[in-house]
ModelCIF file with pLDDT and N, C-alpha, C, O atoms, coordinates in Angstrom:
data_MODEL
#
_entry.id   MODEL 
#
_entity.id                         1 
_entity.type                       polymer 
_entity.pdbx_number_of_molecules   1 
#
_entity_poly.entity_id                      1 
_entity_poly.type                           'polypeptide(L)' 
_entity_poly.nstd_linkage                   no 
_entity_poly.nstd_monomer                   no 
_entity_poly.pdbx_seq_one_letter_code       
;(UNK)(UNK)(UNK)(UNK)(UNK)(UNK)(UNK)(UNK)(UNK)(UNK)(UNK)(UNK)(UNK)(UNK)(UNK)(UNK)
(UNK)(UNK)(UNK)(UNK)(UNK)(UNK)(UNK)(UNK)(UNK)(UNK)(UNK)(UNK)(UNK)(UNK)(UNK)(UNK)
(UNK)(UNK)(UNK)(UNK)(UNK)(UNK)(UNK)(UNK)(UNK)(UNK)(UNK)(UNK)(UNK)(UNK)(UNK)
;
_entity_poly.pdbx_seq_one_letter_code_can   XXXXXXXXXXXXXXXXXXXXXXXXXXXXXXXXXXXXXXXXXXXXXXX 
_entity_poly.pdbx_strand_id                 A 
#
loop_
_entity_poly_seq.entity_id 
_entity_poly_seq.num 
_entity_poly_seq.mon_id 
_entity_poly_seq.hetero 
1 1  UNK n 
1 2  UNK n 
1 3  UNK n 
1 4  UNK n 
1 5  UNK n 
1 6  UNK n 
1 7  UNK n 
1 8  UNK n 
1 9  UNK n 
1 10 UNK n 
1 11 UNK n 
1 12 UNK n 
1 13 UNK n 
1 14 UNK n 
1 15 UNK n 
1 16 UNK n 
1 17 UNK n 
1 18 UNK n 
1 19 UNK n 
1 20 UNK n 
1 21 UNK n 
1 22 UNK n 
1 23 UNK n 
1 24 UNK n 
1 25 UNK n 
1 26 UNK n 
1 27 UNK n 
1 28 UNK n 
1 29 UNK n 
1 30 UNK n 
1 31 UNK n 
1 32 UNK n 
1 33 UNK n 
1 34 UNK n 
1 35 UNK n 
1 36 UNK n 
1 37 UNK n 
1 38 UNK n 
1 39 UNK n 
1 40 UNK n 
1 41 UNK n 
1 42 UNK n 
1 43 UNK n 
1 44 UNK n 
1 45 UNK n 
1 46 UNK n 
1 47 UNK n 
#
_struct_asym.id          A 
_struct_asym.entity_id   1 
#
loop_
_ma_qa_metric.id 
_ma_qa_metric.mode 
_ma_qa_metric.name 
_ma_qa_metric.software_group_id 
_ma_qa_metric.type 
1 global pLDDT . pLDDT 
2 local  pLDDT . pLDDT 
#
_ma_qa_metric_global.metric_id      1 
_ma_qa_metric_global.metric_value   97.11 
_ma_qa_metric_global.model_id       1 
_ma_qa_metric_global.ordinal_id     1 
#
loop_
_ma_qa_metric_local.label_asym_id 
_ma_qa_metric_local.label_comp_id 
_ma_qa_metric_local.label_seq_id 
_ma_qa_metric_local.metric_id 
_ma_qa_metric_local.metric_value 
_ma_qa_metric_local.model_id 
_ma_qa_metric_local.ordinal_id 
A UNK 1  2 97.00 1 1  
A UNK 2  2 97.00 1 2  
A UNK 3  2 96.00 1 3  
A UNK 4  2 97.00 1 4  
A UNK 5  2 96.00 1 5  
A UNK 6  2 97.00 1 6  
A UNK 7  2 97.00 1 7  
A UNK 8  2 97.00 1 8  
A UNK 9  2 98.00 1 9  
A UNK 10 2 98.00 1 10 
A UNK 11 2 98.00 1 11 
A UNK 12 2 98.00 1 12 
A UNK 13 2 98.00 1 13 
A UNK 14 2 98.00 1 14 
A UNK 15 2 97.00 1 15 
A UNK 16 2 97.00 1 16 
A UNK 17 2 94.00 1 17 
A UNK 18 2 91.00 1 18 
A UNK 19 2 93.00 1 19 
A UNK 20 2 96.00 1 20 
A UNK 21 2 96.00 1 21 
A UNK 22 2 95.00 1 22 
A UNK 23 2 97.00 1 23 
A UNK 24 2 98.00 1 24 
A UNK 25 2 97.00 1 25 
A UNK 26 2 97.00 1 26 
A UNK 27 2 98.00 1 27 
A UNK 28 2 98.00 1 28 
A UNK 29 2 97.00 1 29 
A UNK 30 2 97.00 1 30 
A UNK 31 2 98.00 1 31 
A UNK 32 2 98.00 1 32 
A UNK 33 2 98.00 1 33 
A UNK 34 2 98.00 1 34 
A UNK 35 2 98.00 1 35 
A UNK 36 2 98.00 1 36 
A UNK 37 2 98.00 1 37 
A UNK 38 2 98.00 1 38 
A UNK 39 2 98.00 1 39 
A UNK 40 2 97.00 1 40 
A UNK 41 2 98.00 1 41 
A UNK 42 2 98.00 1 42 
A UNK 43 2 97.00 1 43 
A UNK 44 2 98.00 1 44 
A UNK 45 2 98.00 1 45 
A UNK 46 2 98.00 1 46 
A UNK 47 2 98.00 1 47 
#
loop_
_atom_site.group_PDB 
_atom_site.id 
_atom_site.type_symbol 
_atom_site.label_atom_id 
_atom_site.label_alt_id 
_atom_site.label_comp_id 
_atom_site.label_asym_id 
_atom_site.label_entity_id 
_atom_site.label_seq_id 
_atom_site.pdbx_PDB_ins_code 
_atom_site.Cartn_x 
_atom_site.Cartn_y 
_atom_site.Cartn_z 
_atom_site.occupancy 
_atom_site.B_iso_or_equiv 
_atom_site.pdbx_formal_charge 
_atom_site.auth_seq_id 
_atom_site.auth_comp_id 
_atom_site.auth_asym_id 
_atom_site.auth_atom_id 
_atom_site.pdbx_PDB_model_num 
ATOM 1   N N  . UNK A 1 1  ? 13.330 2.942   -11.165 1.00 97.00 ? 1  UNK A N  1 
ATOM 2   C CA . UNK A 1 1  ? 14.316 2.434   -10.212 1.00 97.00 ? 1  UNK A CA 1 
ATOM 3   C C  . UNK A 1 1  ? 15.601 2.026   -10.914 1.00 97.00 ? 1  UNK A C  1 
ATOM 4   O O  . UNK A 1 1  ? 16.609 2.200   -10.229 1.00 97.00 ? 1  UNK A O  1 
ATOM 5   N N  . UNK A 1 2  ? 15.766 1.584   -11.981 1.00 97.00 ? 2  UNK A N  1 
ATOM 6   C CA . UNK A 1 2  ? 16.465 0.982   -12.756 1.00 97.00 ? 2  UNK A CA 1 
ATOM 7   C C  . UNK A 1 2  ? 17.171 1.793   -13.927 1.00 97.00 ? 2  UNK A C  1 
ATOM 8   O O  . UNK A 1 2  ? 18.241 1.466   -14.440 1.00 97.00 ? 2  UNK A O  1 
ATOM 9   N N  . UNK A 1 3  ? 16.396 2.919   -14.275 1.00 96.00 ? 3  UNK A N  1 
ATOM 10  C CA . UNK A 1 3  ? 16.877 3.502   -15.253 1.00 96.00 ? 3  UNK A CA 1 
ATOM 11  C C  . UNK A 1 3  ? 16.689 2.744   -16.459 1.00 96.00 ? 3  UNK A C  1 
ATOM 12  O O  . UNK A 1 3  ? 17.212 3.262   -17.445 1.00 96.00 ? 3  UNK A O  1 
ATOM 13  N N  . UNK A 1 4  ? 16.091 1.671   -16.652 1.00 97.00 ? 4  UNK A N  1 
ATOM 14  C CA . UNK A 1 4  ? 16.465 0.856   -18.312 1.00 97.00 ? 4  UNK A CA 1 
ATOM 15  C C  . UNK A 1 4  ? 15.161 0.738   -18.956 1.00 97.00 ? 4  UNK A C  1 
ATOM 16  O O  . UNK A 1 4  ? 14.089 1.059   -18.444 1.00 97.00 ? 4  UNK A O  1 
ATOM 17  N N  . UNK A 1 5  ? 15.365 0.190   -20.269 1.00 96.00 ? 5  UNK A N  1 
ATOM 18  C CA . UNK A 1 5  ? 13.864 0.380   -20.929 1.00 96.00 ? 5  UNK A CA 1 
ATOM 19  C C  . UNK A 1 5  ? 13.363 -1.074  -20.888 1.00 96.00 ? 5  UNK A C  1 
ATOM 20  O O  . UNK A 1 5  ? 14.064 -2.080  -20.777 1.00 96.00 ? 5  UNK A O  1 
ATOM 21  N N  . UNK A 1 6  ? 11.672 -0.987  -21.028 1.00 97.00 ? 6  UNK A N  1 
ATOM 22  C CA . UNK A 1 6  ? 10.864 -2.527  -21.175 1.00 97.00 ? 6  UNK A CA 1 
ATOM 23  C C  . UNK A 1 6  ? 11.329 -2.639  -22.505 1.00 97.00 ? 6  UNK A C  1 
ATOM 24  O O  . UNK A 1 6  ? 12.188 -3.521  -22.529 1.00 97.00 ? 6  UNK A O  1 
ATOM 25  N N  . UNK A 1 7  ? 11.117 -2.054  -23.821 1.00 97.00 ? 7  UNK A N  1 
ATOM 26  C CA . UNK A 1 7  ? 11.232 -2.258  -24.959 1.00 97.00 ? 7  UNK A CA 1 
ATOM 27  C C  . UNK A 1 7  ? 12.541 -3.117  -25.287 1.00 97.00 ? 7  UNK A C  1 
ATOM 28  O O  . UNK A 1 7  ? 13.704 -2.867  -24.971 1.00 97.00 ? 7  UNK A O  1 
ATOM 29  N N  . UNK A 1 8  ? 12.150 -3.939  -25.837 1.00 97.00 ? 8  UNK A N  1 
ATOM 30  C CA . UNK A 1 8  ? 13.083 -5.044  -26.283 1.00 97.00 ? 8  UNK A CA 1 
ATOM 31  C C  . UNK A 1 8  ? 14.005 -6.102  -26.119 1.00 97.00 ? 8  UNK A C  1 
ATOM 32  O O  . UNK A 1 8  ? 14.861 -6.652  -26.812 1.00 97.00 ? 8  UNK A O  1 
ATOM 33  N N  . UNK A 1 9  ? 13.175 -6.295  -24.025 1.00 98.00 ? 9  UNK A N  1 
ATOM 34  C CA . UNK A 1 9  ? 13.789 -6.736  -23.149 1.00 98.00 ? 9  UNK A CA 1 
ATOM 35  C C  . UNK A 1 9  ? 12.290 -8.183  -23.436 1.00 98.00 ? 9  UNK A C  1 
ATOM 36  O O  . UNK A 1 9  ? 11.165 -8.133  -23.933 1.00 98.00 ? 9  UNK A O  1 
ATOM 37  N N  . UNK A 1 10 ? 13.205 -9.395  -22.741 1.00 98.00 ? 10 UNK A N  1 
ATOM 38  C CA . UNK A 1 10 ? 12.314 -10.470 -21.957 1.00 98.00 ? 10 UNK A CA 1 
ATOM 39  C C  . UNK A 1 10 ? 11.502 -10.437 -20.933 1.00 98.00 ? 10 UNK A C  1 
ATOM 40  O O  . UNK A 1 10 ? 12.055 -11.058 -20.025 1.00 98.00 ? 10 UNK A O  1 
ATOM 41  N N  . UNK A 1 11 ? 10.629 -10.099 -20.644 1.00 98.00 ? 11 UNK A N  1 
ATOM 42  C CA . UNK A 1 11 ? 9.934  -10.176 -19.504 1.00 98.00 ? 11 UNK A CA 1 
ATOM 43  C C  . UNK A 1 11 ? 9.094  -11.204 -19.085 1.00 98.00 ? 11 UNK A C  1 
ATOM 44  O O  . UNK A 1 11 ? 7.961  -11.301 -19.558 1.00 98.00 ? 11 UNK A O  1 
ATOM 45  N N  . UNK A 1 12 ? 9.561  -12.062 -18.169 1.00 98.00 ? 12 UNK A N  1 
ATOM 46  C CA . UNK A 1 12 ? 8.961  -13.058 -17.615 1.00 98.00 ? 12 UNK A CA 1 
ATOM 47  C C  . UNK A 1 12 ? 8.140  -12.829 -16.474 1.00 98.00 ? 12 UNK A C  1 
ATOM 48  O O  . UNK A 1 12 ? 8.676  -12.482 -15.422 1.00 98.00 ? 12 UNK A O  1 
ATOM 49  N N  . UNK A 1 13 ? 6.583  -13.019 -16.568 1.00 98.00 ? 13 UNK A N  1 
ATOM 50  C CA . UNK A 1 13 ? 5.645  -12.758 -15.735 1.00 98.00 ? 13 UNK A CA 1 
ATOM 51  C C  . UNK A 1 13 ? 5.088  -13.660 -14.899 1.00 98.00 ? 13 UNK A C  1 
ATOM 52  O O  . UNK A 1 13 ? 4.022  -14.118 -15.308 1.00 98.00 ? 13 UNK A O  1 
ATOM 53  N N  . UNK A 1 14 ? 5.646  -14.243 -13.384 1.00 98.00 ? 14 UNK A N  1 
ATOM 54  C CA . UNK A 1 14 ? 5.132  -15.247 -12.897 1.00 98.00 ? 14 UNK A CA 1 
ATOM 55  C C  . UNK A 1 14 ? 3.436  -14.947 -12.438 1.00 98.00 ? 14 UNK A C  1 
ATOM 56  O O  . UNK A 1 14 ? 2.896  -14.057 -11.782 1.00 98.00 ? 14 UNK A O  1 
ATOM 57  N N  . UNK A 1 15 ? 3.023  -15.963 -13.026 1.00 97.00 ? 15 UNK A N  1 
ATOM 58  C CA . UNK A 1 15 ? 1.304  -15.795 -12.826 1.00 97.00 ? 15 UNK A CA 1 
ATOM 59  C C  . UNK A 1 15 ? 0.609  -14.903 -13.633 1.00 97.00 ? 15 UNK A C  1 
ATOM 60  O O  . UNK A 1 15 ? 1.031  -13.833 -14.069 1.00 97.00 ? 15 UNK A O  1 
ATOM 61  N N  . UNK A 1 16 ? -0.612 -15.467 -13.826 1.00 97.00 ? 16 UNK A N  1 
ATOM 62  C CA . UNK A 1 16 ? -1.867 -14.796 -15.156 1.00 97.00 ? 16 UNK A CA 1 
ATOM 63  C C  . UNK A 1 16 ? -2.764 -14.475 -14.518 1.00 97.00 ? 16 UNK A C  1 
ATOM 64  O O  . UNK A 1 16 ? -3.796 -14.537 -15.186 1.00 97.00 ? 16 UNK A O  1 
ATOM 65  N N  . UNK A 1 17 ? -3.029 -13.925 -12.849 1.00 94.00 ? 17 UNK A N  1 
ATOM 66  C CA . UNK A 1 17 ? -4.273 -13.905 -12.339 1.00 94.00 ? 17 UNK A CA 1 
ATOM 67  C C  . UNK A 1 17 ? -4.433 -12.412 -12.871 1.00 94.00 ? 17 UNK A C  1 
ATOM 68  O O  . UNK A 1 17 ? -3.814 -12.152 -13.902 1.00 94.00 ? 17 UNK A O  1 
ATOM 69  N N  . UNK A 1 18 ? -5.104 -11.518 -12.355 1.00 91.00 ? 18 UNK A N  1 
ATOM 70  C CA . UNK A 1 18 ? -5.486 -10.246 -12.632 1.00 91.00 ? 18 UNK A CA 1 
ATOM 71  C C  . UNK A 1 18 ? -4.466 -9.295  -12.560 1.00 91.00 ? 18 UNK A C  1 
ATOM 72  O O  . UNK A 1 18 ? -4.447 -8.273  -13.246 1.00 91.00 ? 18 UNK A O  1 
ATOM 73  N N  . UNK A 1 19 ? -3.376 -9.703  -11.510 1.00 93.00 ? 19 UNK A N  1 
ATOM 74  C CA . UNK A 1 19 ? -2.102 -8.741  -11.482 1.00 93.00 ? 19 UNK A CA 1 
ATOM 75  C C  . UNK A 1 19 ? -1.143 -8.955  -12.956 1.00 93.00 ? 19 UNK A C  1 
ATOM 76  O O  . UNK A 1 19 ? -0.604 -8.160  -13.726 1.00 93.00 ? 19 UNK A O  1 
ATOM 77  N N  . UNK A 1 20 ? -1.236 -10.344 -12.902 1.00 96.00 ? 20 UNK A N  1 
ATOM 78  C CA . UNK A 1 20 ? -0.044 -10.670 -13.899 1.00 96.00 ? 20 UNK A CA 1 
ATOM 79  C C  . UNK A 1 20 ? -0.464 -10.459 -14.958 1.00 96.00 ? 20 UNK A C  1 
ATOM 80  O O  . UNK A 1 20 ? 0.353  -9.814  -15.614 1.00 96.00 ? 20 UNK A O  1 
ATOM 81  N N  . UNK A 1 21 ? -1.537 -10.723 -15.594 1.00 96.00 ? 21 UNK A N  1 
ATOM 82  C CA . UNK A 1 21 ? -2.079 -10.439 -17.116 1.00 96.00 ? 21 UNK A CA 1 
ATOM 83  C C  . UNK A 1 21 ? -2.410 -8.839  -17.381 1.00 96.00 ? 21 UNK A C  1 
ATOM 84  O O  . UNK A 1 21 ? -2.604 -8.297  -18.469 1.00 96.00 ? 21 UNK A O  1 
ATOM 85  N N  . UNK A 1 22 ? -2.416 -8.282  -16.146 1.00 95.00 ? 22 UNK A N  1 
ATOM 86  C CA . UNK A 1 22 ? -2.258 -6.354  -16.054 1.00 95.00 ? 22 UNK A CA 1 
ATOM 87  C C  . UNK A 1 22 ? -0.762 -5.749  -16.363 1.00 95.00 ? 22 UNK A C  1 
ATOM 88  O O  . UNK A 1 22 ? -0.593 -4.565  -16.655 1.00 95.00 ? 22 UNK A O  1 
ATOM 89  N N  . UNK A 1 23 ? 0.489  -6.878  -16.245 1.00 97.00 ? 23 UNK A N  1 
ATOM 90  C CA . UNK A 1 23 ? 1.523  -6.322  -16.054 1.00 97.00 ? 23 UNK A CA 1 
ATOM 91  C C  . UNK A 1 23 ? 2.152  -7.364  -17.570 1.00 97.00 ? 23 UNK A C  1 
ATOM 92  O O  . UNK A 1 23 ? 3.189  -7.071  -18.165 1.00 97.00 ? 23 UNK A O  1 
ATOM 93  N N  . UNK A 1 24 ? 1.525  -8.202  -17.837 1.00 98.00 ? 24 UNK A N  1 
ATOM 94  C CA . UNK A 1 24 ? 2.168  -9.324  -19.603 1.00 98.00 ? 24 UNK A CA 1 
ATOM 95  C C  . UNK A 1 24 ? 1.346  -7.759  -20.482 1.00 98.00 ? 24 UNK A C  1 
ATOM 96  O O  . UNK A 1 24 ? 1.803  -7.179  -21.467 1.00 98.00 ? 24 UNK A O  1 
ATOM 97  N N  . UNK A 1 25 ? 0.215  -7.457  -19.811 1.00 97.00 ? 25 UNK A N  1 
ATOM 98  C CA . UNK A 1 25 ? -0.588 -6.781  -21.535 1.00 97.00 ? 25 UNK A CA 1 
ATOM 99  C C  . UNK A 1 25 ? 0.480  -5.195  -21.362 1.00 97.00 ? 25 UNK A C  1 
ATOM 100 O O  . UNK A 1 25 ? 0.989  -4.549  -22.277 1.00 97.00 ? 25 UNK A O  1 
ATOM 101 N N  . UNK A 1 26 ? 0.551  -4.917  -19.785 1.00 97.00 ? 26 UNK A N  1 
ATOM 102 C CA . UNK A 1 26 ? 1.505  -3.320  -20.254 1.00 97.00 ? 26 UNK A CA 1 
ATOM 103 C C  . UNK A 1 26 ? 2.992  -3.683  -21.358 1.00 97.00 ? 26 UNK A C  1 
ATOM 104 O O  . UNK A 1 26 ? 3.478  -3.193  -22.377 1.00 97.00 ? 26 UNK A O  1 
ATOM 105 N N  . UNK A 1 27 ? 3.252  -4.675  -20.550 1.00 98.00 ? 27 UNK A N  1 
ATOM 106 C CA . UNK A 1 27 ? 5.099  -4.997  -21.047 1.00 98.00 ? 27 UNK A CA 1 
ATOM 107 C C  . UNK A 1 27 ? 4.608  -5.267  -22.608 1.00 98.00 ? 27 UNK A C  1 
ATOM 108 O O  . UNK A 1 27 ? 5.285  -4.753  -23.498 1.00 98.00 ? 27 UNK A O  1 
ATOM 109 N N  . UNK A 1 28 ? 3.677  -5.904  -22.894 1.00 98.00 ? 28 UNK A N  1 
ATOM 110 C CA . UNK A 1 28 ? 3.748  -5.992  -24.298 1.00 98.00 ? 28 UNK A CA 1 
ATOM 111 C C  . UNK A 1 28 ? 3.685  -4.934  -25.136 1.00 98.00 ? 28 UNK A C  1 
ATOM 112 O O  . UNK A 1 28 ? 4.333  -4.740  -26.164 1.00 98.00 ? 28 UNK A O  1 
ATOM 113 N N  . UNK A 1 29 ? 2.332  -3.837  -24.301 1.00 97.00 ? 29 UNK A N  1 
ATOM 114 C CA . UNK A 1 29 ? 2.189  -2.330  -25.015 1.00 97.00 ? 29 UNK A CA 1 
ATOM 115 C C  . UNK A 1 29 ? 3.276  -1.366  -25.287 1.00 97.00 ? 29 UNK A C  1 
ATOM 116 O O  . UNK A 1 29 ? 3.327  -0.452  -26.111 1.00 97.00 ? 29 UNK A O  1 
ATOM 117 N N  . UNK A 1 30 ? 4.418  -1.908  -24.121 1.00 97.00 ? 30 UNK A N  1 
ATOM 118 C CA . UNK A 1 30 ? 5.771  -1.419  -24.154 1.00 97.00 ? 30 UNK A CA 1 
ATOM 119 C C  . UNK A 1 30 ? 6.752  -1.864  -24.785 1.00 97.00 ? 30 UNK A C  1 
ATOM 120 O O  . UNK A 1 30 ? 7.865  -1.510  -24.396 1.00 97.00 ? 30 UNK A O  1 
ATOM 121 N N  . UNK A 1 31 ? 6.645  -2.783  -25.961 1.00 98.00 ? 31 UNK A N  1 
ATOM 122 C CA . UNK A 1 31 ? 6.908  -3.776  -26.680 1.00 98.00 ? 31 UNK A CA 1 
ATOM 123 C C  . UNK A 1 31 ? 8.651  -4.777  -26.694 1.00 98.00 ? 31 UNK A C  1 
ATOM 124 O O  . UNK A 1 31 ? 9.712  -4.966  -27.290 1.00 98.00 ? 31 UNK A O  1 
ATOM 125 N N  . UNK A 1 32 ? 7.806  -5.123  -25.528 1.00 98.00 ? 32 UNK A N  1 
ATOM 126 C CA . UNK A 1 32 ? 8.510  -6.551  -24.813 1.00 98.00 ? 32 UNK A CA 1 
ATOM 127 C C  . UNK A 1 32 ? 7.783  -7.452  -25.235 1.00 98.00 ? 32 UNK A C  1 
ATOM 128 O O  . UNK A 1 32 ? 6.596  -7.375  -25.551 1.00 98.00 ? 32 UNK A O  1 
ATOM 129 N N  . UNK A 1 33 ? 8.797  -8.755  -25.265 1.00 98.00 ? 33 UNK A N  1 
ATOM 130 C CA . UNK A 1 33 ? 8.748  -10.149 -25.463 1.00 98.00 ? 33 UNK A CA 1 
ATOM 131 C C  . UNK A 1 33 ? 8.490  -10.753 -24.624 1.00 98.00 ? 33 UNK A C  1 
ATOM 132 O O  . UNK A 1 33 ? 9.454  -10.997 -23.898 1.00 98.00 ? 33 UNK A O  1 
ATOM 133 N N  . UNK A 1 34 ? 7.192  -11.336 -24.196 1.00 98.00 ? 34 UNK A N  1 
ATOM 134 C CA . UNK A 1 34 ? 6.715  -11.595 -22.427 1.00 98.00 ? 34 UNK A CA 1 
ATOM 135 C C  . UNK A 1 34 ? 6.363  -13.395 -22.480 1.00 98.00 ? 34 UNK A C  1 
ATOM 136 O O  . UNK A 1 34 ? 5.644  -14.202 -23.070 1.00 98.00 ? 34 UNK A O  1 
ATOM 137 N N  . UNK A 1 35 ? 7.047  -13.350 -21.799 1.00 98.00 ? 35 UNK A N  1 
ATOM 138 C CA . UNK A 1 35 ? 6.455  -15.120 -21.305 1.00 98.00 ? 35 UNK A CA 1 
ATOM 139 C C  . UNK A 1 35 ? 6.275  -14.741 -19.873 1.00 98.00 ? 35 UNK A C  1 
ATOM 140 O O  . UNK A 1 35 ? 6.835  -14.046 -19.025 1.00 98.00 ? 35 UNK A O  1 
ATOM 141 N N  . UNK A 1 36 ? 5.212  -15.534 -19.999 1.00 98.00 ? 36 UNK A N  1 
ATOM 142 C CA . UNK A 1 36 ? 4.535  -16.139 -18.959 1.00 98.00 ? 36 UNK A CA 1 
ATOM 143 C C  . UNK A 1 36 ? 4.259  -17.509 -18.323 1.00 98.00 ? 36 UNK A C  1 
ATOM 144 O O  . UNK A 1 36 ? 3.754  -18.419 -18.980 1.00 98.00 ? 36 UNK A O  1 
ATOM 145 N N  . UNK A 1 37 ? 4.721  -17.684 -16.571 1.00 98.00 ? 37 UNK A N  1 
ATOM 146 C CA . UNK A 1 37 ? 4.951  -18.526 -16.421 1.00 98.00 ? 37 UNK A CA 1 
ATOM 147 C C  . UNK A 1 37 ? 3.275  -18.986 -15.202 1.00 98.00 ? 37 UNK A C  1 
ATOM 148 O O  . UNK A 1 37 ? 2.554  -18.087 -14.769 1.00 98.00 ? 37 UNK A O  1 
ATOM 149 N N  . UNK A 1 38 ? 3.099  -20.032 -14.991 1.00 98.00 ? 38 UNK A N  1 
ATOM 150 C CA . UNK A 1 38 ? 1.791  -20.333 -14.194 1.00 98.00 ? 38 UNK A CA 1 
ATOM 151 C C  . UNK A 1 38 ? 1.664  -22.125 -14.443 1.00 98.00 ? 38 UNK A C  1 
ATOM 152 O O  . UNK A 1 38 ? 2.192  -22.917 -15.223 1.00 98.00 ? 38 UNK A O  1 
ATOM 153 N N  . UNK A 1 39 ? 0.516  -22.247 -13.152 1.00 98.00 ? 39 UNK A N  1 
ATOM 154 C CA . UNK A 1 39 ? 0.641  -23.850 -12.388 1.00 98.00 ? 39 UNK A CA 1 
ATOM 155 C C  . UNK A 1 39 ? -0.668 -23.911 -12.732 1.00 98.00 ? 39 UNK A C  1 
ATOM 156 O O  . UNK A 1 39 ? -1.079 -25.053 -12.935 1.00 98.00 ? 39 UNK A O  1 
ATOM 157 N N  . UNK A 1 40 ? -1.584 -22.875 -12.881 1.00 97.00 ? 40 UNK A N  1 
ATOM 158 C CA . UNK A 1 40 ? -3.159 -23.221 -13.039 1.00 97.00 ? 40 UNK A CA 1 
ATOM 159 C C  . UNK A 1 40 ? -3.366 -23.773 -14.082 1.00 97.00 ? 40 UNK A C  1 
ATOM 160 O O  . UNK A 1 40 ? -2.950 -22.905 -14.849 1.00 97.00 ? 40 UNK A O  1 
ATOM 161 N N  . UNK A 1 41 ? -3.739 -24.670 -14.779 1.00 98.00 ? 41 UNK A N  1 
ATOM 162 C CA . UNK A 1 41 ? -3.888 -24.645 -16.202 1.00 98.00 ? 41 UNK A CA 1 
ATOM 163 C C  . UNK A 1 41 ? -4.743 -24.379 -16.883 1.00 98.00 ? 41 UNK A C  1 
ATOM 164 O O  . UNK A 1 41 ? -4.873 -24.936 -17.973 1.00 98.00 ? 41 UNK A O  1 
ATOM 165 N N  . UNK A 1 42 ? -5.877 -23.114 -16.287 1.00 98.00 ? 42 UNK A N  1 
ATOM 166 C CA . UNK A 1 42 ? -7.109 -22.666 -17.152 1.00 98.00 ? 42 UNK A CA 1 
ATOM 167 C C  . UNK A 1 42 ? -6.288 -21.166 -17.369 1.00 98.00 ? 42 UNK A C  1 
ATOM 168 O O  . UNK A 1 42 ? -6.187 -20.684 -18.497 1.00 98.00 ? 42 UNK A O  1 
ATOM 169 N N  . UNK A 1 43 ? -5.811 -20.604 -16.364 1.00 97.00 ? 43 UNK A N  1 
ATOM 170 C CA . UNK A 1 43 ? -4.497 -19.473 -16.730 1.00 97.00 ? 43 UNK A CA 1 
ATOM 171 C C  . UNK A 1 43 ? -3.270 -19.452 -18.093 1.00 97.00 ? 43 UNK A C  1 
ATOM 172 O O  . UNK A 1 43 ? -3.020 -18.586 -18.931 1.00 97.00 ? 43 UNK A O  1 
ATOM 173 N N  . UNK A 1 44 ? -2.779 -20.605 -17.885 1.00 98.00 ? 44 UNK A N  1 
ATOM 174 C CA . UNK A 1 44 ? -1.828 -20.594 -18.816 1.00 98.00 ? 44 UNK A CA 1 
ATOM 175 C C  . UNK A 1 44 ? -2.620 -20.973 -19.926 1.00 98.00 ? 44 UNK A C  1 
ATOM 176 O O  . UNK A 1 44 ? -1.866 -20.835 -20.889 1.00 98.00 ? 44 UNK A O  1 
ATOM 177 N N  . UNK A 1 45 ? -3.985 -21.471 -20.432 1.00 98.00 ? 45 UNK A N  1 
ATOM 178 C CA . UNK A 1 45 ? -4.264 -21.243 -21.732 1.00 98.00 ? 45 UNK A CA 1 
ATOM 179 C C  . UNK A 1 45 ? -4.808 -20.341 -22.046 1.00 98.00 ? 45 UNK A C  1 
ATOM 180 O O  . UNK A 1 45 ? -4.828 -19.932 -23.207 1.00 98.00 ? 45 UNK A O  1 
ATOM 181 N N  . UNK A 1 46 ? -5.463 -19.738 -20.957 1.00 98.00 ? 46 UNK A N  1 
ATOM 182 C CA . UNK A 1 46 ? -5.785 -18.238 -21.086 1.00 98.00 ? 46 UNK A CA 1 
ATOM 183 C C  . UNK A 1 46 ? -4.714 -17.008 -21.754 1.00 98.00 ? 46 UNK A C  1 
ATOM 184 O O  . UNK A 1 46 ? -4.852 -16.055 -22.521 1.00 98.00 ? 46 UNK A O  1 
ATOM 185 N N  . UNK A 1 47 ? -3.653 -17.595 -21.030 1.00 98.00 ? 47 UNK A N  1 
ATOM 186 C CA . UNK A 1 47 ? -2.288 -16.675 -21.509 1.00 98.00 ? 47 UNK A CA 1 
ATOM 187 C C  . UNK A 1 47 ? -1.753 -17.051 -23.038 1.00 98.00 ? 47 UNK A C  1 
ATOM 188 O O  . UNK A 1 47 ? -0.779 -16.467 -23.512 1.00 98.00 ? 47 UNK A O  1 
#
């Protein structure tokens, strides 16, 4: 949609449930710098 690359971009991933930790592990394989953001706190130490 965008035309631009993941690689070497910030990607901020709201939430670690099964979607979000599917889309932090691609962006990373695509080697982005990913934070992740989340309210659960068994998620965010998971992350």
């Amino acid at each position: 949609t965008t035309n631009l690359s993941i690689a070497g971009k910030t990607v901020v991933v709201g939430g670690f449930g099964q979607c979000g930790k599917g889309v932090a592990m691609k962006a990373r394989g695509m080697n982005a710098d990913v934070v992740v953001t989340e309210v659960e706190p068994r998620a965010a130490l998971e992350a």
